[in-house]
N, C-alpha and C. Protein backbone atom coordinates (compact mmCIF):
# COMPACT_ATOMS: atom_id res chain seq x y z
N UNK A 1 5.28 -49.91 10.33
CA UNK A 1 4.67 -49.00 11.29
C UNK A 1 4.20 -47.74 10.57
N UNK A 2 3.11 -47.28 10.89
CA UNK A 2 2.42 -45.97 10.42
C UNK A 2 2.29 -44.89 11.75
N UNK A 3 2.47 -43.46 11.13
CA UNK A 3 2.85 -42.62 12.07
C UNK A 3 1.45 -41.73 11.34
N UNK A 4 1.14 -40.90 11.75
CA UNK A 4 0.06 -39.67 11.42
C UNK A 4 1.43 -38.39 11.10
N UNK A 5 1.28 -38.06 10.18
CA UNK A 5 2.54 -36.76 10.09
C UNK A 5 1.68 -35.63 9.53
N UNK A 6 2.10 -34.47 10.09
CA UNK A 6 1.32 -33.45 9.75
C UNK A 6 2.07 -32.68 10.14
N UNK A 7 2.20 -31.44 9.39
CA UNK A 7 2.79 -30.15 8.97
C UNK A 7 2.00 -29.13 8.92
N UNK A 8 2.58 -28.19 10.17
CA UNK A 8 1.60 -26.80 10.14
C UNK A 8 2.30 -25.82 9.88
N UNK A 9 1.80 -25.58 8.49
CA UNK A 9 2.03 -24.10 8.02
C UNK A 9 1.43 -22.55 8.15
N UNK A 10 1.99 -22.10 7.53
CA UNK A 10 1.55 -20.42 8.01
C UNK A 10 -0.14 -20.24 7.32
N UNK A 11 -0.20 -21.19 6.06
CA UNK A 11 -1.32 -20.79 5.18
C UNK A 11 -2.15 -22.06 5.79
N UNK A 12 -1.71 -22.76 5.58
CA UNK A 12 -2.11 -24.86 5.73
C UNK A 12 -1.72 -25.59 6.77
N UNK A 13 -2.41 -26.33 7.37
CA UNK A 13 -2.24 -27.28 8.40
C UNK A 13 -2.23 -28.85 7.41
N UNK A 14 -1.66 -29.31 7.01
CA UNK A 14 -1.93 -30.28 5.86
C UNK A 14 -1.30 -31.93 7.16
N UNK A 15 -1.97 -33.13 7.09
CA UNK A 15 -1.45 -34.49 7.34
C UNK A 15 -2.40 -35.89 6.28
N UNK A 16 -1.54 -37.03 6.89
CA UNK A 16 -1.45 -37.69 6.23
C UNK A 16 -0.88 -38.95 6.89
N UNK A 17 -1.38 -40.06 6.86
CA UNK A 17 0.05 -41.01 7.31
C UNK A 17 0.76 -41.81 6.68
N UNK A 18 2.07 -41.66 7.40
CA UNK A 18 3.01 -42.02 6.67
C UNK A 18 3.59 -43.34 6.84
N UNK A 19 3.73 -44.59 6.35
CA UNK A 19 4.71 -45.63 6.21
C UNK A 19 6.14 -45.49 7.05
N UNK A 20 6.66 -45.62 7.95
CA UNK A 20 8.23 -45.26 8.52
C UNK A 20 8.65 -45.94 7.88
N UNK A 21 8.29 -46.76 7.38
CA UNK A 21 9.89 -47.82 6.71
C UNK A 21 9.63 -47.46 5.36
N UNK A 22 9.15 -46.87 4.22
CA UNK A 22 9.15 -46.34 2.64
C UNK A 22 9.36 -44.63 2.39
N UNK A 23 8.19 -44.19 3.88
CA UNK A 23 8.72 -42.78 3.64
C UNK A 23 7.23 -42.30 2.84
N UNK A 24 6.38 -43.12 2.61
CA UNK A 24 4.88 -42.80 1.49
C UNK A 24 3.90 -42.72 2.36
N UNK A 25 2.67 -41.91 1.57
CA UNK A 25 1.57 -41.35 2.45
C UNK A 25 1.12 -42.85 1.91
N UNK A 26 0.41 -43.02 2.72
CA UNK A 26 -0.70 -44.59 3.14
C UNK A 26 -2.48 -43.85 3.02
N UNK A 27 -2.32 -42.79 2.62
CA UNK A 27 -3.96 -42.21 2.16
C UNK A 27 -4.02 -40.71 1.43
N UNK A 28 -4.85 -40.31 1.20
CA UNK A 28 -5.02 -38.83 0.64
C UNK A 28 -4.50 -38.07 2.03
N UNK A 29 -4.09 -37.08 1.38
CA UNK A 29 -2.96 -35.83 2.39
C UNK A 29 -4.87 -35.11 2.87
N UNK A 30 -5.01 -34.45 3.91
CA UNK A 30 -6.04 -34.14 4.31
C UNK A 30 -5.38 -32.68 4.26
N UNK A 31 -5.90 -31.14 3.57
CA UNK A 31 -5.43 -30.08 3.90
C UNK A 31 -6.62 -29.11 4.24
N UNK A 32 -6.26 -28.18 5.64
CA UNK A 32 -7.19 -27.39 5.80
C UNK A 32 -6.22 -25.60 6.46
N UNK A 33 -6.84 -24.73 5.58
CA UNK A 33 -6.25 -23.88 5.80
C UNK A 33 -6.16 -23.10 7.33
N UNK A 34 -5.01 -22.86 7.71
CA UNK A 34 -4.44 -22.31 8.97
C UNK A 34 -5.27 -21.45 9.68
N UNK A 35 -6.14 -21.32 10.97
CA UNK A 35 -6.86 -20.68 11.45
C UNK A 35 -6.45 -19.03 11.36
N UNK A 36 -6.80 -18.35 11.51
CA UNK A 36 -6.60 -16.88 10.98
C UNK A 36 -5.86 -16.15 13.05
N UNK A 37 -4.81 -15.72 12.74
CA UNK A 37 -3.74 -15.55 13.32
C UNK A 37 -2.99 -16.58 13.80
N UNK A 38 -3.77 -18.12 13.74
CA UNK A 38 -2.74 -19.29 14.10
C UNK A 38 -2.56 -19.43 15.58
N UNK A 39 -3.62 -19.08 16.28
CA UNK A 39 -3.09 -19.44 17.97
C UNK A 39 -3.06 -20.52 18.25
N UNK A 40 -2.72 -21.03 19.27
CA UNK A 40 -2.23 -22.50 19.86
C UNK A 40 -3.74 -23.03 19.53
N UNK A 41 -4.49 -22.54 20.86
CA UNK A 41 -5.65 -23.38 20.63
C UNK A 41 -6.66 -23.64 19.17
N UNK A 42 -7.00 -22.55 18.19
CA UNK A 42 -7.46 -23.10 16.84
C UNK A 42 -6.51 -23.96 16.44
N UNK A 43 -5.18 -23.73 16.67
CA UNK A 43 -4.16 -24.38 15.47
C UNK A 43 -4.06 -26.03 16.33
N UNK A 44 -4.30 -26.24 17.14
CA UNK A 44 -4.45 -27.78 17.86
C UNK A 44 -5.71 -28.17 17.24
N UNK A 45 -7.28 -27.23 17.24
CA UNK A 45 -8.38 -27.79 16.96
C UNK A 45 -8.30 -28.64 15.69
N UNK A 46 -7.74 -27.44 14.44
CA UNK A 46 -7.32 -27.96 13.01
C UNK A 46 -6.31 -29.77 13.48
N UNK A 47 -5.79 -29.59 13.99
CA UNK A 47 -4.77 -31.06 14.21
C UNK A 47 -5.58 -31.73 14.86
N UNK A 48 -6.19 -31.80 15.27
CA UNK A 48 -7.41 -32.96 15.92
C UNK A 48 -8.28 -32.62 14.57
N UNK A 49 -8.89 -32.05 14.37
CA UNK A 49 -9.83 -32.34 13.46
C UNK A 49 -9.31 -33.18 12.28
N UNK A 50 -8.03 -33.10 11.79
CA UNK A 50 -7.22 -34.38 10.93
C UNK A 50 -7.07 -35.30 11.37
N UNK A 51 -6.63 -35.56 12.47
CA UNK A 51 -6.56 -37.15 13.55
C UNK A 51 -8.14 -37.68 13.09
N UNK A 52 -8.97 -36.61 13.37
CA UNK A 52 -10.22 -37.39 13.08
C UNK A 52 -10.45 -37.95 11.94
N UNK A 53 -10.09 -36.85 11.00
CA UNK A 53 -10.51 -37.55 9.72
C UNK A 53 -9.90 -39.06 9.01
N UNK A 54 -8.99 -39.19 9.66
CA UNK A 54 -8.00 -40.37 9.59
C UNK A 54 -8.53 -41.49 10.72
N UNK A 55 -9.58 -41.18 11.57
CA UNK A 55 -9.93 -42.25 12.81
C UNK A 55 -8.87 -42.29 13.67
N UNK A 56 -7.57 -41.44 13.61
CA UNK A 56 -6.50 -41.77 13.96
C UNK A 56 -5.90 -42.18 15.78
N UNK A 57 -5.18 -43.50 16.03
CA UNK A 57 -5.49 -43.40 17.25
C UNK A 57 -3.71 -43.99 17.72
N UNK A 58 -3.02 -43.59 16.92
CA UNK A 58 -1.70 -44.07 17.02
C UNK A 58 -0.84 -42.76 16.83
N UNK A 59 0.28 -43.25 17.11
CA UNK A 59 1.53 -41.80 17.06
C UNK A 59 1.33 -40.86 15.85
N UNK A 60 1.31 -39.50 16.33
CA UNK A 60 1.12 -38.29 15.44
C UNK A 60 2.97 -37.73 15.40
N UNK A 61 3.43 -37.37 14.35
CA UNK A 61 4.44 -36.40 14.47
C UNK A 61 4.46 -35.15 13.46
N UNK A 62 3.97 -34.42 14.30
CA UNK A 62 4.19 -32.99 14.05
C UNK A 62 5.36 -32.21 13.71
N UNK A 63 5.22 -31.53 12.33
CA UNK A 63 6.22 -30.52 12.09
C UNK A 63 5.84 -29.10 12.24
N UNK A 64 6.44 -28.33 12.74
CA UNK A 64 5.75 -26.76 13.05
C UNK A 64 7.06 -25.73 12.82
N UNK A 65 6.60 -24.44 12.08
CA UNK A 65 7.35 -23.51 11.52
C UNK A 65 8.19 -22.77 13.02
N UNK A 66 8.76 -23.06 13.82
CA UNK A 66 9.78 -22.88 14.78
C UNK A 66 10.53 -23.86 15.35
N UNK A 67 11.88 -23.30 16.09
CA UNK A 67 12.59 -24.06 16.84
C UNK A 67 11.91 -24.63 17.44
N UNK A 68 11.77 -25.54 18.46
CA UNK A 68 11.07 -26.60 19.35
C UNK A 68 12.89 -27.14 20.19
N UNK A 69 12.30 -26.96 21.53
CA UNK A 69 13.54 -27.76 22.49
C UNK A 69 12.36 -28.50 23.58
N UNK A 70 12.37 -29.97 23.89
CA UNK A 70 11.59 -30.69 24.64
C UNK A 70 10.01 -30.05 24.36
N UNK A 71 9.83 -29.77 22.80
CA UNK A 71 8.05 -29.74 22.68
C UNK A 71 7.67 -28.78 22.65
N UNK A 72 8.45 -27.35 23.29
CA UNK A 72 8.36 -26.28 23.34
C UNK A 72 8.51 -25.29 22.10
N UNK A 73 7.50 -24.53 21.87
CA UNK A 73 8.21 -23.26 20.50
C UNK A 73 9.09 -22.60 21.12
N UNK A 74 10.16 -22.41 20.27
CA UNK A 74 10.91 -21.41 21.31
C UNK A 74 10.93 -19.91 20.51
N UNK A 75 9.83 -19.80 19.44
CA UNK A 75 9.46 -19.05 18.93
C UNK A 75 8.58 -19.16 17.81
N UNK A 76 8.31 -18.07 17.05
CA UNK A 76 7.15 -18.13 16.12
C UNK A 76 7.06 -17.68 15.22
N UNK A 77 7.29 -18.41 13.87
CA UNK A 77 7.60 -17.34 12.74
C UNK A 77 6.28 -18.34 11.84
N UNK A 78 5.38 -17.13 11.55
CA UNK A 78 4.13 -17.02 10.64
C UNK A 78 2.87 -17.81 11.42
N UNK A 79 3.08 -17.56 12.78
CA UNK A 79 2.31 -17.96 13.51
C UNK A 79 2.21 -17.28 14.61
N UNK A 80 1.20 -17.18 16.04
CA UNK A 80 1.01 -16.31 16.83
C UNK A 80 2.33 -16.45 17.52
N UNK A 81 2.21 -15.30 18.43
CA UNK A 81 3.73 -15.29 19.12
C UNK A 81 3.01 -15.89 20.39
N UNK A 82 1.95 -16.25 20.79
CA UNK A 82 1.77 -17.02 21.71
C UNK A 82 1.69 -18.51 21.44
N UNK A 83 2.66 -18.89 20.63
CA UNK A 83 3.19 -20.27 20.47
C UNK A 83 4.40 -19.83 21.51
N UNK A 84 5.64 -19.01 21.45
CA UNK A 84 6.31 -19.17 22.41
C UNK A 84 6.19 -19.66 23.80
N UNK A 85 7.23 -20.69 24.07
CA UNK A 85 6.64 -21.01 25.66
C UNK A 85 5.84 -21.93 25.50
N UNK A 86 4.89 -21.90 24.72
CA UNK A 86 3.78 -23.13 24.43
C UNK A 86 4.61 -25.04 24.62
N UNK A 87 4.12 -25.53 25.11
CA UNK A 87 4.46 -27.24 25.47
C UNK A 87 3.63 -27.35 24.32
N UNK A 88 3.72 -27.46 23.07
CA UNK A 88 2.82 -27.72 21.95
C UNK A 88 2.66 -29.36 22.11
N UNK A 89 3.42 -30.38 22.28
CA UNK A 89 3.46 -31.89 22.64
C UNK A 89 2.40 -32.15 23.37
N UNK A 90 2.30 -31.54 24.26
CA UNK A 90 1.29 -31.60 25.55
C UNK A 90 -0.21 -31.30 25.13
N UNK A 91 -0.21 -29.88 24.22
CA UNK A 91 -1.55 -29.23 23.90
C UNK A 91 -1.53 -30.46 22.71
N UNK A 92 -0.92 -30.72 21.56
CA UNK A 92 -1.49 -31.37 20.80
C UNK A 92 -1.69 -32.90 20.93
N UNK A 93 -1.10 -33.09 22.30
CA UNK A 93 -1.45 -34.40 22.77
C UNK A 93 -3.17 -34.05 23.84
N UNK A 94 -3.12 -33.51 24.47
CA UNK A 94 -4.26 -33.69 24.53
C UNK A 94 -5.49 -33.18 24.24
N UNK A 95 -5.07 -32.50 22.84
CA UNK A 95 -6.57 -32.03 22.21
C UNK A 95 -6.80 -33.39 20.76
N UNK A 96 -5.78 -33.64 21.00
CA UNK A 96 -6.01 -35.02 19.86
C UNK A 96 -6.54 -36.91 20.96
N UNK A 97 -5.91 -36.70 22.03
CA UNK A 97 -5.87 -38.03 22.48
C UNK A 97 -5.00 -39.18 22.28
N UNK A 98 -4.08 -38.24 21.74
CA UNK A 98 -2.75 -39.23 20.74
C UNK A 98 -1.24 -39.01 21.16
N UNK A 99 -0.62 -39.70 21.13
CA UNK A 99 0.99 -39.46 21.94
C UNK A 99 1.51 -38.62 20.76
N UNK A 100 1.73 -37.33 20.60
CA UNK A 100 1.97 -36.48 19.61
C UNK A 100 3.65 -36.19 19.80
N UNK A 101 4.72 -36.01 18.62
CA UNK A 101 5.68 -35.14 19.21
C UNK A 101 6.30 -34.32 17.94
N UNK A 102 6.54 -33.21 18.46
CA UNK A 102 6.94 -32.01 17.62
C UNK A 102 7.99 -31.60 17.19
N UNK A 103 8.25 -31.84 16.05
CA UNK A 103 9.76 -30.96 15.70
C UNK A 103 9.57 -29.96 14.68
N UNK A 104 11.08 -29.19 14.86
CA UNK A 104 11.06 -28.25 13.23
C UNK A 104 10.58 -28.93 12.48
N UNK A 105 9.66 -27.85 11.16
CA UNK A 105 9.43 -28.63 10.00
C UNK A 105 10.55 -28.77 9.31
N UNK A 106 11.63 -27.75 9.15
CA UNK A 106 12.30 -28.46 8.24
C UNK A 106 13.71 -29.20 8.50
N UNK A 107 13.52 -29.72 9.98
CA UNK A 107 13.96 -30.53 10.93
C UNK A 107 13.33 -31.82 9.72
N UNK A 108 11.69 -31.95 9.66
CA UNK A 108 11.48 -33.34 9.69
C UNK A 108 11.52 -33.69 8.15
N UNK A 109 11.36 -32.45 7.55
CA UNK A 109 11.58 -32.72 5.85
C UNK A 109 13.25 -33.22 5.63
N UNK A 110 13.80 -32.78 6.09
CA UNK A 110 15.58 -32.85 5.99
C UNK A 110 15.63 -34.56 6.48
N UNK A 111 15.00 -34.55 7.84
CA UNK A 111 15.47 -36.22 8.07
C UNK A 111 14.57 -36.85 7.02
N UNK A 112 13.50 -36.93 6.48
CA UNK A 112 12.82 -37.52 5.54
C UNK A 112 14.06 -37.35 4.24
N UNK A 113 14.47 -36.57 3.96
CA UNK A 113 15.03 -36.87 2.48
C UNK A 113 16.46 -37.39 3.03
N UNK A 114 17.02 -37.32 4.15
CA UNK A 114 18.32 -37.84 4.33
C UNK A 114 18.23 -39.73 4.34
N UNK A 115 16.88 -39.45 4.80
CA UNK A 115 16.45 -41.25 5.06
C UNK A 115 15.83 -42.04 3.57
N UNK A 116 15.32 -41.50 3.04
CA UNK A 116 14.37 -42.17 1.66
C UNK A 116 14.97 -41.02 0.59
N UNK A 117 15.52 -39.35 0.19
CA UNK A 117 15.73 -39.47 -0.84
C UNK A 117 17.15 -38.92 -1.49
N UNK A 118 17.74 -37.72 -1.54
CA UNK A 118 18.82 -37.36 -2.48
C UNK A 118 19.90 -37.32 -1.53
N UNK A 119 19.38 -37.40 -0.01
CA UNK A 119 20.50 -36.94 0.97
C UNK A 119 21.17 -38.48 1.43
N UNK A 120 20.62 -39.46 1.22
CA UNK A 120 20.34 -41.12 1.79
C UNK A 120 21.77 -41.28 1.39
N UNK A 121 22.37 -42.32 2.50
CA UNK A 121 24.01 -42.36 2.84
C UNK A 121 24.99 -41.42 2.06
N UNK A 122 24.32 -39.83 2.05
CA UNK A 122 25.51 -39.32 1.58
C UNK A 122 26.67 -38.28 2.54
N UNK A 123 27.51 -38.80 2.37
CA UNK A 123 28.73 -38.53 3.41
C UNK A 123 28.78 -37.30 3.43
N UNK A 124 29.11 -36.41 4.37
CA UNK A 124 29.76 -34.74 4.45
C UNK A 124 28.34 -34.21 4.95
N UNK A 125 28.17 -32.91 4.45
CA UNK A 125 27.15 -31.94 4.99
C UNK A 125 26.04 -32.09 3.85
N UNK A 126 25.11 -32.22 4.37
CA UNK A 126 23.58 -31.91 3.63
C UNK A 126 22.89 -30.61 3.83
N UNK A 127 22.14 -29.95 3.15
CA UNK A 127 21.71 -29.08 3.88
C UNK A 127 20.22 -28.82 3.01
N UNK A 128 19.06 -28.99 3.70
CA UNK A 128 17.84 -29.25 3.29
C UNK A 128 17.12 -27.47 3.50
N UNK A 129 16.90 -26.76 2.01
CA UNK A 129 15.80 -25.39 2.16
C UNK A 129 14.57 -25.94 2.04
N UNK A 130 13.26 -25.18 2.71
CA UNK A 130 12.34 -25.22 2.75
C UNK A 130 11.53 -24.17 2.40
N UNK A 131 11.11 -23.92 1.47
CA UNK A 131 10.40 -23.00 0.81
C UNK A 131 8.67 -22.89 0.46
N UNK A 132 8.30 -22.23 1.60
CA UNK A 132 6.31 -22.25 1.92
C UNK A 132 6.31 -20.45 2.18
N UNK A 133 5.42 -20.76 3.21
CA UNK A 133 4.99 -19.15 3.53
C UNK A 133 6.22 -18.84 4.62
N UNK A 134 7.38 -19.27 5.15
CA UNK A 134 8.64 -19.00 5.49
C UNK A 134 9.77 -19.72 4.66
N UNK A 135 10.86 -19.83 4.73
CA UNK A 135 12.06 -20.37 4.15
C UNK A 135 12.50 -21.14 5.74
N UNK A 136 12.58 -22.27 5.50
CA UNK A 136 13.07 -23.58 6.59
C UNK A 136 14.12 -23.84 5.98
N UNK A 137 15.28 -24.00 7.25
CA UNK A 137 16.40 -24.89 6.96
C UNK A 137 16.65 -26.05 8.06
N UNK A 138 17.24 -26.49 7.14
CA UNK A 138 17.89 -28.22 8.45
C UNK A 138 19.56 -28.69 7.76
N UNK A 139 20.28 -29.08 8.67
CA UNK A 139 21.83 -29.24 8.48
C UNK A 139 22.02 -30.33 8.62
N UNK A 140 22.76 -31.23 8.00
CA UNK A 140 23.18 -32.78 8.56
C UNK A 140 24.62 -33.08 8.14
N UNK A 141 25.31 -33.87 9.46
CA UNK A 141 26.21 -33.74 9.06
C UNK A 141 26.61 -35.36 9.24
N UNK A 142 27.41 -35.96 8.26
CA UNK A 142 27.58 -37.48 7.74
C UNK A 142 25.73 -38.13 8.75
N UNK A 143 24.89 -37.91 8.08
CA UNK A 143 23.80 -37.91 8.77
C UNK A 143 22.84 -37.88 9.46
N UNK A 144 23.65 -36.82 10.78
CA UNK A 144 23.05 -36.44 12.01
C UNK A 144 22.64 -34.85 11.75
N UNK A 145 21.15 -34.85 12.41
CA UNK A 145 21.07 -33.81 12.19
C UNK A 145 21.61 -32.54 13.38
N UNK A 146 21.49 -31.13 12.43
CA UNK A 146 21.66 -29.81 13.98
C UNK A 146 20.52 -29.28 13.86
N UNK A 147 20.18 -29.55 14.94
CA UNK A 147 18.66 -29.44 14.93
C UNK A 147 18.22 -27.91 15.42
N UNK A 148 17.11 -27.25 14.67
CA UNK A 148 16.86 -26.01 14.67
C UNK A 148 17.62 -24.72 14.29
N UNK A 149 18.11 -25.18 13.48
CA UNK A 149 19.01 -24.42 12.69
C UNK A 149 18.45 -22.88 12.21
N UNK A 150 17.05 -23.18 11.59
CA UNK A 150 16.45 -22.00 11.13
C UNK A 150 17.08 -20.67 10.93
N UNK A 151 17.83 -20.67 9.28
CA UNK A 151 18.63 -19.54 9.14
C UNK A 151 17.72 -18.66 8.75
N UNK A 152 16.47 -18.97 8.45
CA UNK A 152 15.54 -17.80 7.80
C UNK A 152 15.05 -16.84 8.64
N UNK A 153 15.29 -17.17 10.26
CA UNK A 153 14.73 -16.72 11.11
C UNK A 153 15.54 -16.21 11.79
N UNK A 154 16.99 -15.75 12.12
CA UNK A 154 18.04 -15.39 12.51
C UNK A 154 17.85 -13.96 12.81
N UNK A 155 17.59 -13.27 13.87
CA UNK A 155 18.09 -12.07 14.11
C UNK A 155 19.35 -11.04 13.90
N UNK A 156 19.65 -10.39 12.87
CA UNK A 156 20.88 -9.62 12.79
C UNK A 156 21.04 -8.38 13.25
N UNK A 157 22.14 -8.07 13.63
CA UNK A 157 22.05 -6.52 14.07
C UNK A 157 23.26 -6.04 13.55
């Protein structure tokens, strides 16, 4: 099975699809740089405009630089703050035409290496950094993940 995976970053909107059962891109990574403040609607156009370039007409899964609970940002780090609140599942399902669904990015990098690379059946705690135009984290524990962890983004007082 092939999935469309794409990762929106603060600088880059970059996809590609991916193999589920190897974990490998199945074509050239398509990258186009991040619309300039990153609002919902450019930043969906950029993700359809990759679906296109791929003909793509099968499951998309999206990684995006915030928490996400049922599809939702539940905030916004290096992106507009009107991602908050945003049903991003919904917008990038129907500006693409494709059953889309969204998680942390480094939600989906963490399950990618727990599944295909250094993290794969290893017992105890994993803990996957992500290092772009934010710092992403993801936690796993004997292989499950805690999802939205994002210590880079933590409010202290």
């Amino acid at each position: 099975m092939q999935v469309l995976g794409i990762d929106v970053g603060g600088s880059g909107i970059k996809g590609a699809p991916v193999d589920t059962e190897t974990g490998k891109l199945t074509a050239e990574r398509v990258r186009i740089k991040t619309p300039k403040k990153a609002e919902p609607e450019p930043v969906a156009e950029v993700v359809a405009e990759i679906a296109r370039a791929f003909d793509w007409k099968g499951l998309i899964g999206i990684g995006f630089p915030a928490p996400i609970k049922g599809g939702v940002a539940m905030m916004a780090a290096n992106v507009s703050d009107k991602w908050v609140g945003t049903n991003a599942d919904e917008l990038f399902t129907k500006v693409t035409g494709c059953d889309c669904t969204l998680i942390n990015d480094a939600d989906a990098a963490g399950l990618a290496e727990v599944k295909f690379g250094a993290g794969k059946g290893h017992p105890g705690t994993v803990i996957m950094l992500t290092l772009g135009t934010g710092i992403g984290t993801a936690i796993f524990h004997n292989g499950h993940l805690l999802p939205n962890t994002e210590f880079g983004h933590l409010d202290m007082k």
